[in-house]
PDB file of N, CA and C in Angstrom:
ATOM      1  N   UNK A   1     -50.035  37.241  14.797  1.00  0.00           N
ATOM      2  CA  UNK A   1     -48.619  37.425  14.543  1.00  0.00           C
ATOM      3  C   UNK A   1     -47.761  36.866  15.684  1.00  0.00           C
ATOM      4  N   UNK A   2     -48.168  36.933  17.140  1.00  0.00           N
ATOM      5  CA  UNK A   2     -47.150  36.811  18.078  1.00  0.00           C
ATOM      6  C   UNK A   2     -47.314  34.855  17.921  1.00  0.00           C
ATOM      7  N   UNK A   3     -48.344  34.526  17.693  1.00  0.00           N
ATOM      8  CA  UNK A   3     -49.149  33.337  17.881  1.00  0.00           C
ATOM      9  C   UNK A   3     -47.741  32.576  16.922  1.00  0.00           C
ATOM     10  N   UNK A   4     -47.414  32.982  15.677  1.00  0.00           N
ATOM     11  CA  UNK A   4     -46.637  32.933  14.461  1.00  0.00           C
ATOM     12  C   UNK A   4     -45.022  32.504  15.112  1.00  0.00           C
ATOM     13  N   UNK A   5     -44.640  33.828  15.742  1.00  0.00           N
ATOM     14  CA  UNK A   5     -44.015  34.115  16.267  1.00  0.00           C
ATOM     15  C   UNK A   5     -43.557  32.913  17.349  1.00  0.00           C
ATOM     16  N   UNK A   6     -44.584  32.745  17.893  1.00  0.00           N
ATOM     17  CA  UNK A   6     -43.727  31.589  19.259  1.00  0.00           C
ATOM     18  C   UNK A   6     -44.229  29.942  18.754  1.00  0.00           C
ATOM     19  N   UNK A   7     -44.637  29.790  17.625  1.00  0.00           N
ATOM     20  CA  UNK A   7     -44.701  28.678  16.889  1.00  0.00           C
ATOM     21  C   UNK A   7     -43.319  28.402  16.220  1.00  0.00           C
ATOM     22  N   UNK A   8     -42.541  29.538  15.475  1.00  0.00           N
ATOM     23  CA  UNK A   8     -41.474  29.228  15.255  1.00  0.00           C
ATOM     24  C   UNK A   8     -40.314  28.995  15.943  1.00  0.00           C
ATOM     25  N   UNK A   9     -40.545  29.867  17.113  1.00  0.00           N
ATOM     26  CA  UNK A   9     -39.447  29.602  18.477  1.00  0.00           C
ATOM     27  C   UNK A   9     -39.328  28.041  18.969  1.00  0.00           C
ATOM     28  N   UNK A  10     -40.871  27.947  18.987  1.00  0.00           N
ATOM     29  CA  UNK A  10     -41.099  26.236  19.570  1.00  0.00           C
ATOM     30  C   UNK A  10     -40.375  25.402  18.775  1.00  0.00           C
ATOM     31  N   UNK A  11     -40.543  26.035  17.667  1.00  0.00           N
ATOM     32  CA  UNK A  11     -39.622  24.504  16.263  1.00  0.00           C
ATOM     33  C   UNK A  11     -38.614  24.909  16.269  1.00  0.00           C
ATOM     34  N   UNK A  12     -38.237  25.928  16.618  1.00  0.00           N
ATOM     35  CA  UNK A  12     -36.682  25.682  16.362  1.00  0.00           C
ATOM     36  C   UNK A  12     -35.807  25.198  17.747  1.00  0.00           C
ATOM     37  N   UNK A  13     -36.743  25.550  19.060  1.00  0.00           N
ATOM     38  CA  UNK A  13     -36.103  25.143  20.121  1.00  0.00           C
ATOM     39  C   UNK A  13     -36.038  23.624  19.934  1.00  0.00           C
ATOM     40  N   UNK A  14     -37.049  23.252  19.719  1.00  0.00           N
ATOM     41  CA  UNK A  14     -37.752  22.003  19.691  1.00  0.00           C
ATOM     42  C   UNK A  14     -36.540  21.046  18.989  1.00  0.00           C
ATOM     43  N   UNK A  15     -36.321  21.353  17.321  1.00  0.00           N
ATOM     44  CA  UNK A  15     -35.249  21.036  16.891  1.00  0.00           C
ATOM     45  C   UNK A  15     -33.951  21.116  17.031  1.00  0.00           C
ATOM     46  N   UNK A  16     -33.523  22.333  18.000  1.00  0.00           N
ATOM     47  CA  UNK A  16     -31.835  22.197  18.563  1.00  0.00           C
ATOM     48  C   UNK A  16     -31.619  21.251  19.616  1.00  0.00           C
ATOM     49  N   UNK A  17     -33.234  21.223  20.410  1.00  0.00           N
ATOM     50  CA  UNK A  17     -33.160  19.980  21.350  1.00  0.00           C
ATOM     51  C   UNK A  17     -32.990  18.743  21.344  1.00  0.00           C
ATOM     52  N   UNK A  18     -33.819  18.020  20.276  1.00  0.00           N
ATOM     53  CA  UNK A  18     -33.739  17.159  19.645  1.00  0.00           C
ATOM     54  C   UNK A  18     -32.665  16.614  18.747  1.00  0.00           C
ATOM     55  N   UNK A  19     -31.840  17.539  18.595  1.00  0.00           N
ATOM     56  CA  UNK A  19     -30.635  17.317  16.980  1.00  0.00           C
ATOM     57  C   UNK A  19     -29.261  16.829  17.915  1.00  0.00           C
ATOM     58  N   UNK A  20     -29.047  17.676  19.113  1.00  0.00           N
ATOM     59  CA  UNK A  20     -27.872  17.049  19.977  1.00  0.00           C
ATOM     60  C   UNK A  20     -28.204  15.158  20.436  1.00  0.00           C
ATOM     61  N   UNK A  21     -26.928  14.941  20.118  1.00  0.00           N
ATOM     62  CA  UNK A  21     -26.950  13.662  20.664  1.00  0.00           C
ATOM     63  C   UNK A  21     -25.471  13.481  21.347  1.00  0.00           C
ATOM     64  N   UNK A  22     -25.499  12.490  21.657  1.00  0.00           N
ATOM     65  CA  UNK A  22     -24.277  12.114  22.861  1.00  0.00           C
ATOM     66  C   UNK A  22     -23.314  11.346  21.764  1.00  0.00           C
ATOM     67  N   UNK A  23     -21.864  11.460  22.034  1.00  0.00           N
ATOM     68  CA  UNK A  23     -21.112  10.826  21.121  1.00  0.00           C
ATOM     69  C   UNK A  23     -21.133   9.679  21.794  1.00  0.00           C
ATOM     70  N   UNK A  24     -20.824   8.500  21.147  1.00  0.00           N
ATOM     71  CA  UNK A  24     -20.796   6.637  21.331  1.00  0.00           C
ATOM     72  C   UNK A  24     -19.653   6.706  20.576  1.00  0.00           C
ATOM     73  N   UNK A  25     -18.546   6.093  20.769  1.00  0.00           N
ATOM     74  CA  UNK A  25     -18.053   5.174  20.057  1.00  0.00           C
ATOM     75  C   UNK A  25     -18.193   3.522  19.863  1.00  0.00           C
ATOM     76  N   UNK A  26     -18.423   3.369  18.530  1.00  0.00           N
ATOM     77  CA  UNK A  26     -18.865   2.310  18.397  1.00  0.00           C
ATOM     78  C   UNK A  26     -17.637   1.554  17.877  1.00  0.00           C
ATOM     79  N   UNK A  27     -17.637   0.618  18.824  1.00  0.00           N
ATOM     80  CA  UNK A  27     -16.321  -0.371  18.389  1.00  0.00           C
ATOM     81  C   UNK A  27     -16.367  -1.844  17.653  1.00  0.00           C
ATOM     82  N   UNK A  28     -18.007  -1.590  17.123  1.00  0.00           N
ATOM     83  CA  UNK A  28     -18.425  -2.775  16.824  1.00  0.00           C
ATOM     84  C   UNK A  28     -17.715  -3.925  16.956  1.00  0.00           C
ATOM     85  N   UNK A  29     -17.921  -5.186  16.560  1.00  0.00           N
ATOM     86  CA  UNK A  29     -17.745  -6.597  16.915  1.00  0.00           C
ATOM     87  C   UNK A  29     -16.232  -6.750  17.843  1.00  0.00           C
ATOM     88  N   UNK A  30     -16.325  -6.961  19.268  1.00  0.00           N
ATOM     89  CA  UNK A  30     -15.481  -7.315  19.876  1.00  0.00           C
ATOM     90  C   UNK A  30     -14.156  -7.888  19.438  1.00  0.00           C
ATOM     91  N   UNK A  31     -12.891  -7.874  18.925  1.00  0.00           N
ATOM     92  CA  UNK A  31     -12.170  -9.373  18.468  1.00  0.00           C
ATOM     93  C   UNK A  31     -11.859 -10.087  19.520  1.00  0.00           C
ATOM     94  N   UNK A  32     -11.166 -11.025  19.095  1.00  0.00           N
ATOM     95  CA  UNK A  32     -10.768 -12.063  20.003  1.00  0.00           C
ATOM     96  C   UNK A  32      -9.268 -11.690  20.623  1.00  0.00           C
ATOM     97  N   UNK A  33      -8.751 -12.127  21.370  1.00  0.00           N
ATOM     98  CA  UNK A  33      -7.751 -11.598  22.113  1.00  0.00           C
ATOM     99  C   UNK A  33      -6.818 -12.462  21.202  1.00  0.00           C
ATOM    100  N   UNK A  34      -5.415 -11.677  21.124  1.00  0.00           N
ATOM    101  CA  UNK A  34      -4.503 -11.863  20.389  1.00  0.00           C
ATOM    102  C   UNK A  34      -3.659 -12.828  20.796  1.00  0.00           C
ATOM    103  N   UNK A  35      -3.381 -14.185  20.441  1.00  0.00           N
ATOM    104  CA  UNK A  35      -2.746 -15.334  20.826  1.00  0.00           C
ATOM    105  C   UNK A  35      -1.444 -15.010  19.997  1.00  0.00           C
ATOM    106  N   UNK A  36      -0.900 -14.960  18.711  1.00  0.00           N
ATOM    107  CA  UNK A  36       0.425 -14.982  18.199  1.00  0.00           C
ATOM    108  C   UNK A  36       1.156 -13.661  18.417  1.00  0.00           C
ATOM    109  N   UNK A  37       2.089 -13.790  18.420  1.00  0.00           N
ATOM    110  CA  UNK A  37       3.256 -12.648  18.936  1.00  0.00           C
ATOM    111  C   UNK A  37       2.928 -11.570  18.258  1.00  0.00           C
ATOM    112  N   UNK A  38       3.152 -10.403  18.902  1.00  0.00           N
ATOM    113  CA  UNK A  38       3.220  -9.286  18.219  1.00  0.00           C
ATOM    114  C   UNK A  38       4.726  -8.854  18.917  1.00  0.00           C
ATOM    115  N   UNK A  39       5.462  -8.013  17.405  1.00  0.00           N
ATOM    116  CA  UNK A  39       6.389  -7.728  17.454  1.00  0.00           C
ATOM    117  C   UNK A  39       5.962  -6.510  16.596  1.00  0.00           C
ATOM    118  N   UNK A  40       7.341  -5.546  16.984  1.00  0.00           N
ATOM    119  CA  UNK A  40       8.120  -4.324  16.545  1.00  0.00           C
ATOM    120  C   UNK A  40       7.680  -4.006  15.195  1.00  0.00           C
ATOM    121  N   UNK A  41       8.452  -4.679  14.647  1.00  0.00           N
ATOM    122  CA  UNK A  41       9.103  -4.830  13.223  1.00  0.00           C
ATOM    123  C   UNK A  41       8.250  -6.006  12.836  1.00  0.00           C
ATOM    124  N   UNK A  42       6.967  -6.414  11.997  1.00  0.00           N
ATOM    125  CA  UNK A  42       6.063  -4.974  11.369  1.00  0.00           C
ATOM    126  C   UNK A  42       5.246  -4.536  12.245  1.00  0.00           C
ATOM    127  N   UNK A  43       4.489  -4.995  12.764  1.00  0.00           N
ATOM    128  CA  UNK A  43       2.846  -4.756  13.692  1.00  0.00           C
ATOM    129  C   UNK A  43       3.156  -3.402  13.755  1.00  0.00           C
ATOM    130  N   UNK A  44       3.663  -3.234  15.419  1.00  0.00           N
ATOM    131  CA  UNK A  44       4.073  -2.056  16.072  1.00  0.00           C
ATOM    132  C   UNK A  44       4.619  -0.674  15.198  1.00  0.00           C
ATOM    133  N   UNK A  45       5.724  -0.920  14.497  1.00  0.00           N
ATOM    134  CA  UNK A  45       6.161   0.187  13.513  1.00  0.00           C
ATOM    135  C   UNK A  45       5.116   0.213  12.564  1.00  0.00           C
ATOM    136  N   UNK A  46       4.315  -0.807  11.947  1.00  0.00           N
ATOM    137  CA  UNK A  46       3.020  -0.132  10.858  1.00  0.00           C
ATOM    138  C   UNK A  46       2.445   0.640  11.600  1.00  0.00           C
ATOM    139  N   UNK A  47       1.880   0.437  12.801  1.00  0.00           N
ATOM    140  CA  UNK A  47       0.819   1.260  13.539  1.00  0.00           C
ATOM    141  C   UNK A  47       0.916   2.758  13.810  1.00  0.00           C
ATOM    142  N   UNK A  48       2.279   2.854  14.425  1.00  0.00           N
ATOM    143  CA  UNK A  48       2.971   4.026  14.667  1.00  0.00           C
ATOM    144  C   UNK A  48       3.319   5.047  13.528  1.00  0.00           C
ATOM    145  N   UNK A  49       3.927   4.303  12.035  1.00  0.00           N
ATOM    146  CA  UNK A  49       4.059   4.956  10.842  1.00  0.00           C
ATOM    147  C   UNK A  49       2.817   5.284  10.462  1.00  0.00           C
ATOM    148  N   UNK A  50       1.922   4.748  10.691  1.00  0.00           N
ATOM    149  CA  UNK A  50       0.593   4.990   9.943  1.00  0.00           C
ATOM    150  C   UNK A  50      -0.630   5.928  10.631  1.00  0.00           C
ATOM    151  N   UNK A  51       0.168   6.244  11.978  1.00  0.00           N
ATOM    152  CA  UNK A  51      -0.809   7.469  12.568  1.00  0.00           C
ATOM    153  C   UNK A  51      -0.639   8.017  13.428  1.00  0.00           C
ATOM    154  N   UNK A  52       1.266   8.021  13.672  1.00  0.00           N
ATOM    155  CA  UNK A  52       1.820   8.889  14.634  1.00  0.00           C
ATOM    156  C   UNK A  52       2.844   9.737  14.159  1.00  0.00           C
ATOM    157  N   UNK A  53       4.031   9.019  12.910  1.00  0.00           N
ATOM    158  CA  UNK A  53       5.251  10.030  13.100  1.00  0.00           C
ATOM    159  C   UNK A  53       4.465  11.530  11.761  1.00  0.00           C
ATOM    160  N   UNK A  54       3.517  11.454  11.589  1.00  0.00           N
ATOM    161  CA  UNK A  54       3.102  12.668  10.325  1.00  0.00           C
ATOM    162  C   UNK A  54       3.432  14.027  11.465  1.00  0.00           C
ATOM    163  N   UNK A  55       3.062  13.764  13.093  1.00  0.00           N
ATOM    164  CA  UNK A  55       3.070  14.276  14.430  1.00  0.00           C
ATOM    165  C   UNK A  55       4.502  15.010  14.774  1.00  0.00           C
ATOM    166  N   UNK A  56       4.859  13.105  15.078  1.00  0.00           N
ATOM    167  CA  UNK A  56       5.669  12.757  16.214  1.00  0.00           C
ATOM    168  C   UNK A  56       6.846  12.529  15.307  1.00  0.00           C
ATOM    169  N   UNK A  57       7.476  13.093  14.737  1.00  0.00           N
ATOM    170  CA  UNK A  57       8.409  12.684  13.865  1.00  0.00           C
ATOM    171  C   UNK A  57       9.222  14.018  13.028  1.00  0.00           C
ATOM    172  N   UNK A  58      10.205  13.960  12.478  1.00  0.00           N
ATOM    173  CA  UNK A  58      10.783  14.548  11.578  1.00  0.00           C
ATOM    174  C   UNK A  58      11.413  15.665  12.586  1.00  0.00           C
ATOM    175  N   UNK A  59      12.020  16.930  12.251  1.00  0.00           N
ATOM    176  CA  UNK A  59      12.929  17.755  13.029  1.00  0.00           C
ATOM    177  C   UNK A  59      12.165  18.138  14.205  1.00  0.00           C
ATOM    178  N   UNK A  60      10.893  18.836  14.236  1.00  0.00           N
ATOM    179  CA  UNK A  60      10.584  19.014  15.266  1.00  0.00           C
ATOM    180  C   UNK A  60       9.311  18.533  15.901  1.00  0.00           C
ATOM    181  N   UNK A  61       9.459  17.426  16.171  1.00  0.00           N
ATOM    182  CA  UNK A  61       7.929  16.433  17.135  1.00  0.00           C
ATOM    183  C   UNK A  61       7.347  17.076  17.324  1.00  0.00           C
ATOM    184  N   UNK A  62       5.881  17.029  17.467  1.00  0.00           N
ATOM    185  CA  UNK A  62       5.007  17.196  18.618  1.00  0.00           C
ATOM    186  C   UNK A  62       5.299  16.726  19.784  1.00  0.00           C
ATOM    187  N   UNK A  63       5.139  17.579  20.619  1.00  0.00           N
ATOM    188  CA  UNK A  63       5.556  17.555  22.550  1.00  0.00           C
ATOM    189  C   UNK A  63       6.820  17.096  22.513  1.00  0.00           C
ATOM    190  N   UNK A  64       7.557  17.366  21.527  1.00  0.00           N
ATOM    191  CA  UNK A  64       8.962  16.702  21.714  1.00  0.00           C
ATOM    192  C   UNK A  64       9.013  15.446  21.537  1.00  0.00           C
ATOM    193  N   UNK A  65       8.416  14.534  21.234  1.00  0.00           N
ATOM    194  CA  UNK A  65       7.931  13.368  20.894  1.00  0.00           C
ATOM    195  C   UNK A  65       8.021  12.333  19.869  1.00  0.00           C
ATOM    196  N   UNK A  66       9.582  11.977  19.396  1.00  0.00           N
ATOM    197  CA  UNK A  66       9.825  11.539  18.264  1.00  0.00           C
ATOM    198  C   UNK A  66       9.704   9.994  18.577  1.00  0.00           C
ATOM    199  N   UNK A  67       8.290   9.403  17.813  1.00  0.00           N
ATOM    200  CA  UNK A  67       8.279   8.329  17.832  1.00  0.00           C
ATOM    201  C   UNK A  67       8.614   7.499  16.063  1.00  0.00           C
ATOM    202  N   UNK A  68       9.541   8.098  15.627  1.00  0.00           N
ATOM    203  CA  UNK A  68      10.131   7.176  14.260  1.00  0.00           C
ATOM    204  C   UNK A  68      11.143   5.358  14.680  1.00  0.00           C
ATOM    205  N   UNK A  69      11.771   5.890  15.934  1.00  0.00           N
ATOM    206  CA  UNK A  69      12.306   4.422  16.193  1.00  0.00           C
ATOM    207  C   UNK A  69      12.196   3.728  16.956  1.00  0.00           C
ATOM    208  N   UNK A  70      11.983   2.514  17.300  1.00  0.00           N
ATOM    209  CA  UNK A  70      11.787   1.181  17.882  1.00  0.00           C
ATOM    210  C   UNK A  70      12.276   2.119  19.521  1.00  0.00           C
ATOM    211  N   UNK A  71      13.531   2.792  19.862  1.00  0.00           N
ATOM    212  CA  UNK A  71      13.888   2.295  21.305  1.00  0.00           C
ATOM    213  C   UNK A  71      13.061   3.789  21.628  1.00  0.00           C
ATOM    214  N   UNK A  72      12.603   4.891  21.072  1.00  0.00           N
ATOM    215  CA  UNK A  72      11.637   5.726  21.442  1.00  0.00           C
ATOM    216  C   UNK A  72      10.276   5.210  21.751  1.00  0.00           C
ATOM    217  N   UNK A  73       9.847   4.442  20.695  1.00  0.00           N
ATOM    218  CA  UNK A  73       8.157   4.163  21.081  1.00  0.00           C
ATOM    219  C   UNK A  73       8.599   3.037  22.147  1.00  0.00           C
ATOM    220  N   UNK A  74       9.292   2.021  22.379  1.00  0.00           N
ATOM    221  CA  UNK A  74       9.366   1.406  23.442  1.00  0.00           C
ATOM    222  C   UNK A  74       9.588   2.076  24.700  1.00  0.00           C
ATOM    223  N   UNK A  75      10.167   3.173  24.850  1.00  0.00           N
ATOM    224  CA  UNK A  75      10.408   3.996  25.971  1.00  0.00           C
ATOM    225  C   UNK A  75       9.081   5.025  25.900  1.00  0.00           C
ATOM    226  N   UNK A  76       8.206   5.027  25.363  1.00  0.00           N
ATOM    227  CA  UNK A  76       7.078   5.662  25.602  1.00  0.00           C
ATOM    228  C   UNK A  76       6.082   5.047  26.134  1.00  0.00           C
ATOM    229  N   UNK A  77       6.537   3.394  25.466  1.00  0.00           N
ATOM    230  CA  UNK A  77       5.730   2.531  26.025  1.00  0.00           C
ATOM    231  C   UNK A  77       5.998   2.557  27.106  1.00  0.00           C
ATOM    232  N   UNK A  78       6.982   2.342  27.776  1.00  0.00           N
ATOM    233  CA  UNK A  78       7.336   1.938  28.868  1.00  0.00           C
ATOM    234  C   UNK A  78       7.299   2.661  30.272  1.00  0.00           C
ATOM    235  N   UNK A  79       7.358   3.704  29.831  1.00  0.00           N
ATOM    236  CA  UNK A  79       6.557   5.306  30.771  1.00  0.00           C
ATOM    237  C   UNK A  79       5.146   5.407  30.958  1.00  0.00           C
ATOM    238  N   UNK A  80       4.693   4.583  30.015  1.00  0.00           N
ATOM    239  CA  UNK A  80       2.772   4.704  30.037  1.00  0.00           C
ATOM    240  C   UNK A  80       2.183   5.594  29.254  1.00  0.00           C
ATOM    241  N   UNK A  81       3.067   6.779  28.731  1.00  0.00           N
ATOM    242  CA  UNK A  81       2.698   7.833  27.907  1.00  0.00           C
ATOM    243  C   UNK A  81       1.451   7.059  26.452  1.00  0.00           C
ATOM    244  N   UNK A  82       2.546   6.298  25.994  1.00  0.00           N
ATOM    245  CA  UNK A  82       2.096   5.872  24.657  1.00  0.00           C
ATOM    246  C   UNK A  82       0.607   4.870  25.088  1.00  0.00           C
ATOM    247  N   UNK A  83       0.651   3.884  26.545  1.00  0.00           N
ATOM    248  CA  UNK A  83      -0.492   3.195  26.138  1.00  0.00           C
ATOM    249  C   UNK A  83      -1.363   3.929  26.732  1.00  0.00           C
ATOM    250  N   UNK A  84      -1.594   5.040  27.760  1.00  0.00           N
ATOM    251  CA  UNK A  84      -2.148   5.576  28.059  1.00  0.00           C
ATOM    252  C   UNK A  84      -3.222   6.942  27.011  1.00  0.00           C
ATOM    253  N   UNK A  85      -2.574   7.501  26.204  1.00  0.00           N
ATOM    254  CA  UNK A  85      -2.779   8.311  25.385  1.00  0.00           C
ATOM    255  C   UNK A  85      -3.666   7.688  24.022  1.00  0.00           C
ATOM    256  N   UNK A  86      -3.255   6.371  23.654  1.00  0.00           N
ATOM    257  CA  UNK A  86      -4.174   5.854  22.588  1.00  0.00           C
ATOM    258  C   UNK A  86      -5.230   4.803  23.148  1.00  0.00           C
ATOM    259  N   UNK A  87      -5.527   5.171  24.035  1.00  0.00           N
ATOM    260  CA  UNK A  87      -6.852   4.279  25.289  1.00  0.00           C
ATOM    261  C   UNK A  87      -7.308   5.366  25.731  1.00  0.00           C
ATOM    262  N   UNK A  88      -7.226   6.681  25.827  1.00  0.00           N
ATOM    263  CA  UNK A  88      -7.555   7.966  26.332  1.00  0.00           C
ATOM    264  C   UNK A  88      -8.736   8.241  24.953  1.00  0.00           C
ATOM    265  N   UNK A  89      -9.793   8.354  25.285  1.00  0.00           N
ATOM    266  CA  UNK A  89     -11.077   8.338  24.568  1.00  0.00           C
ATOM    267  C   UNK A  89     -11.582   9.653  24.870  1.00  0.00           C
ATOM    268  N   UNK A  90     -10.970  10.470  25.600  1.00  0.00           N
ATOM    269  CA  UNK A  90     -11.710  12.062  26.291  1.00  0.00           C
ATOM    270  C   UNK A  90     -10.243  12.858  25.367  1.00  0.00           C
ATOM    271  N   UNK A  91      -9.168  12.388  25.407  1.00  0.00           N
ATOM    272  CA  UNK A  91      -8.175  13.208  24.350  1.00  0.00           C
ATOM    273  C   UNK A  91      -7.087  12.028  23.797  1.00  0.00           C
ATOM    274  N   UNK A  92      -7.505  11.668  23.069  1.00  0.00           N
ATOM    275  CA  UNK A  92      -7.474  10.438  22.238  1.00  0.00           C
ATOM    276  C   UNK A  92      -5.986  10.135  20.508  1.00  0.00           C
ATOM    277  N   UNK A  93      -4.930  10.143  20.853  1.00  0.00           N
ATOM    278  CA  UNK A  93      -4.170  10.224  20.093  1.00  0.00           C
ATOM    279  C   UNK A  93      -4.513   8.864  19.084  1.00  0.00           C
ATOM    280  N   UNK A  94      -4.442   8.828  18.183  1.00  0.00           N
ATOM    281  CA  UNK A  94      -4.257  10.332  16.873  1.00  0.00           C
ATOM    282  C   UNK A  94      -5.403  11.217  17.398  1.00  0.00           C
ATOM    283  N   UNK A  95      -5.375  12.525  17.930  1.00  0.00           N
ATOM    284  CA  UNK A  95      -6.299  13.352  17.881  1.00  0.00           C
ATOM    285  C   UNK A  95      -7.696  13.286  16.847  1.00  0.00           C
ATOM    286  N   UNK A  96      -7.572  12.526  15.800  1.00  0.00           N
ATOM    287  CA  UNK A  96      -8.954  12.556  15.106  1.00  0.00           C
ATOM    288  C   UNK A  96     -10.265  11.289  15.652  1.00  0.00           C
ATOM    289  N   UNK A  97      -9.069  10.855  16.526  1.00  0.00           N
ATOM    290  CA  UNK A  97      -9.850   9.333  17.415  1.00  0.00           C
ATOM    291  C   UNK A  97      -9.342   8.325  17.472  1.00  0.00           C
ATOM    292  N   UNK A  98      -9.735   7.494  18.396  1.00  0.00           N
ATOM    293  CA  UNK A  98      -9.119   6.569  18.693  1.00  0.00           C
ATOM    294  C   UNK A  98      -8.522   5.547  17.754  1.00  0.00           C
ATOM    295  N   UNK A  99      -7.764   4.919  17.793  1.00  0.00           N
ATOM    296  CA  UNK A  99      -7.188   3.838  16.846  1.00  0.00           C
ATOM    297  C   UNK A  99      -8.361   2.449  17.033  1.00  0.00           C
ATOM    298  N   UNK A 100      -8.011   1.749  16.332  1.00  0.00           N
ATOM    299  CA  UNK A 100      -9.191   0.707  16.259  1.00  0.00           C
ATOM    300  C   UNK A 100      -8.928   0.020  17.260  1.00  0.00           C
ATOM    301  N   UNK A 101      -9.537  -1.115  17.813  1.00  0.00           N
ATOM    302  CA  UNK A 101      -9.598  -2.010  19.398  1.00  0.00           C
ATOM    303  C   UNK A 101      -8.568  -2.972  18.996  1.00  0.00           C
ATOM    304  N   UNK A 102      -8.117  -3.563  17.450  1.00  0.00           N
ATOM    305  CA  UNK A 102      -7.119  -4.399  17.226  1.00  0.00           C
ATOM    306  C   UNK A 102      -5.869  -3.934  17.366  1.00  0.00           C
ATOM    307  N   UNK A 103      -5.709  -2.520  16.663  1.00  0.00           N
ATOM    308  CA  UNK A 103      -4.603  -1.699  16.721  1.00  0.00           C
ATOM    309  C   UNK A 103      -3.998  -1.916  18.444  1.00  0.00           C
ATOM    310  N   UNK A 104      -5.005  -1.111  19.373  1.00  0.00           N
ATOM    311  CA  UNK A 104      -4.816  -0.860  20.356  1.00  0.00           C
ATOM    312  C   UNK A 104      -4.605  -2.113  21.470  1.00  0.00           C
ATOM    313  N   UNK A 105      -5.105  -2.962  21.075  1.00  0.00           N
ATOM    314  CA  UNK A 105      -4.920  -4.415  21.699  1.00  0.00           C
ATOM    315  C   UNK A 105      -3.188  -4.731  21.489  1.00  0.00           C
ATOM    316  N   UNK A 106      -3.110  -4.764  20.255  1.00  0.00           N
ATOM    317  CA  UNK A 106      -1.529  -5.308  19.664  1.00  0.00           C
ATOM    318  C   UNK A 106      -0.616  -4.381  20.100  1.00  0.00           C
ATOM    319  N   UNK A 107      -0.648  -3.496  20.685  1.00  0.00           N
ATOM    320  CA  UNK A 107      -0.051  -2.367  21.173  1.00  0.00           C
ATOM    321  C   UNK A 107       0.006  -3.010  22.908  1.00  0.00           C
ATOM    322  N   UNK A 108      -0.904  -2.737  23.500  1.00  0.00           N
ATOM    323  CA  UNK A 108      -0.781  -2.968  24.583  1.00  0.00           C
ATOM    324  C   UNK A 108      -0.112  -5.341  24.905  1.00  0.00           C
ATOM    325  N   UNK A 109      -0.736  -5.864  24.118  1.00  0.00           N
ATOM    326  CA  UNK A 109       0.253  -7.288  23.896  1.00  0.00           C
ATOM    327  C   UNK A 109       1.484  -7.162  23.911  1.00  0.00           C
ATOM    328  N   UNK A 110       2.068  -6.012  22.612  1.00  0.00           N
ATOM    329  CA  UNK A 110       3.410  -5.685  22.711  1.00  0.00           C
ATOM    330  C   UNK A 110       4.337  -5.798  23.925  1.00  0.00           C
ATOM    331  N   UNK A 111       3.656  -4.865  24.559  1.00  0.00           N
ATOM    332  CA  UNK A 111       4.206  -3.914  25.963  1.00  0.00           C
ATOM    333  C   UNK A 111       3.981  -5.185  26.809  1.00  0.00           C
ATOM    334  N   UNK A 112       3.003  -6.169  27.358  1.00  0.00           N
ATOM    335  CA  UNK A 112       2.715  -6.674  27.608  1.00  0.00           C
ATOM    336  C   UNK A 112       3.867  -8.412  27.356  1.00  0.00           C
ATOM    337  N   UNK A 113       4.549  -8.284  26.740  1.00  0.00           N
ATOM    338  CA  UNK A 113       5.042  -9.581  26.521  1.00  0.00           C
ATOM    339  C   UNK A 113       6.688  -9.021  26.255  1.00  0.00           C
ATOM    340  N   UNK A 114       6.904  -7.750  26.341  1.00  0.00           N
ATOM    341  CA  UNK A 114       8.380  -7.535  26.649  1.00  0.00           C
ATOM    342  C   UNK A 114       8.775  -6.358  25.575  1.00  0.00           C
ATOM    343  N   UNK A 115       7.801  -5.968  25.018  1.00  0.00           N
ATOM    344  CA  UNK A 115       8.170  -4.930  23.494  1.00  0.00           C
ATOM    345  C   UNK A 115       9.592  -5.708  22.516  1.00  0.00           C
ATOM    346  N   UNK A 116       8.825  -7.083  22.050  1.00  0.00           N
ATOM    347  CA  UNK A 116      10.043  -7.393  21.108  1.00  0.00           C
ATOM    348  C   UNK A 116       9.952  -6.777  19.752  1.00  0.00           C
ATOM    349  N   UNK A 117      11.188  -6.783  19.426  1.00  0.00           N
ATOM    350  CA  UNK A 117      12.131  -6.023  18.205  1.00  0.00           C
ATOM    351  C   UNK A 117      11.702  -6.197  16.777  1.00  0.00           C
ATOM    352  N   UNK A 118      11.701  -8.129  17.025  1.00  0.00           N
ATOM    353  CA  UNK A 118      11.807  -8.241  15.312  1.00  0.00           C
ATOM    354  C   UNK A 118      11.257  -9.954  15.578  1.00  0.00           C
TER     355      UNK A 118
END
């Protein structure tokens, strides 16, 4: 019986040991670095509409944080908040994970070449 007993302990230790694994993000295939302009108006505002203002938007933001218009997310940009926070892989906005490496590339180009408008 005890014999029984620490046979099942072994498999189950055995298996909680074995079952953890380490998170990876996998960013599969590298792209190529972004040569044509990225602008505001669409790139930048798709990106932001599509996985920040559900947050960051409407009467009362998250962290106070209304990113619905062009001279807000540029001033977030421009503080470091915004490129810092969606390159942040340990607390990673959108909170469900990181945005994709293109997203996040065209974001930081943006900022990078003057945050134009349109």
């Amino acid at each position: 019986m005890n014999r029984t007993k620490y046979l099942i302990v072994l498999i189950a230790f055995s298996m909680a040991a074995f079952s953890c694994t380490k998170a990876i993000i996998d960013e599969g295939a590298i792209p190529e670095p972004i040569d044509g302009a990225i602008k505001f108006d669409p790139d930048i505002q798709n990106i932001v509409f599509n996985h920040c203002v559900t947050c960051h938007g409407g009467a009362a933001p998250s962290a106070n944080l209304d990113l619905t218009t062009y001279q807000n997310v540029r001033s977030s940009a421009e503080n470091g908040t915004l490129l810092n926070r969606v390159e942040d892989s340990a607390n990673p906005m959108p909170p469900n994970g990181l945005l994709s490496l293109e997203q996040r590339q065209a974001i930081a180009k943006w900022a990078e070449d003057g945050f134009p408008e349109n």
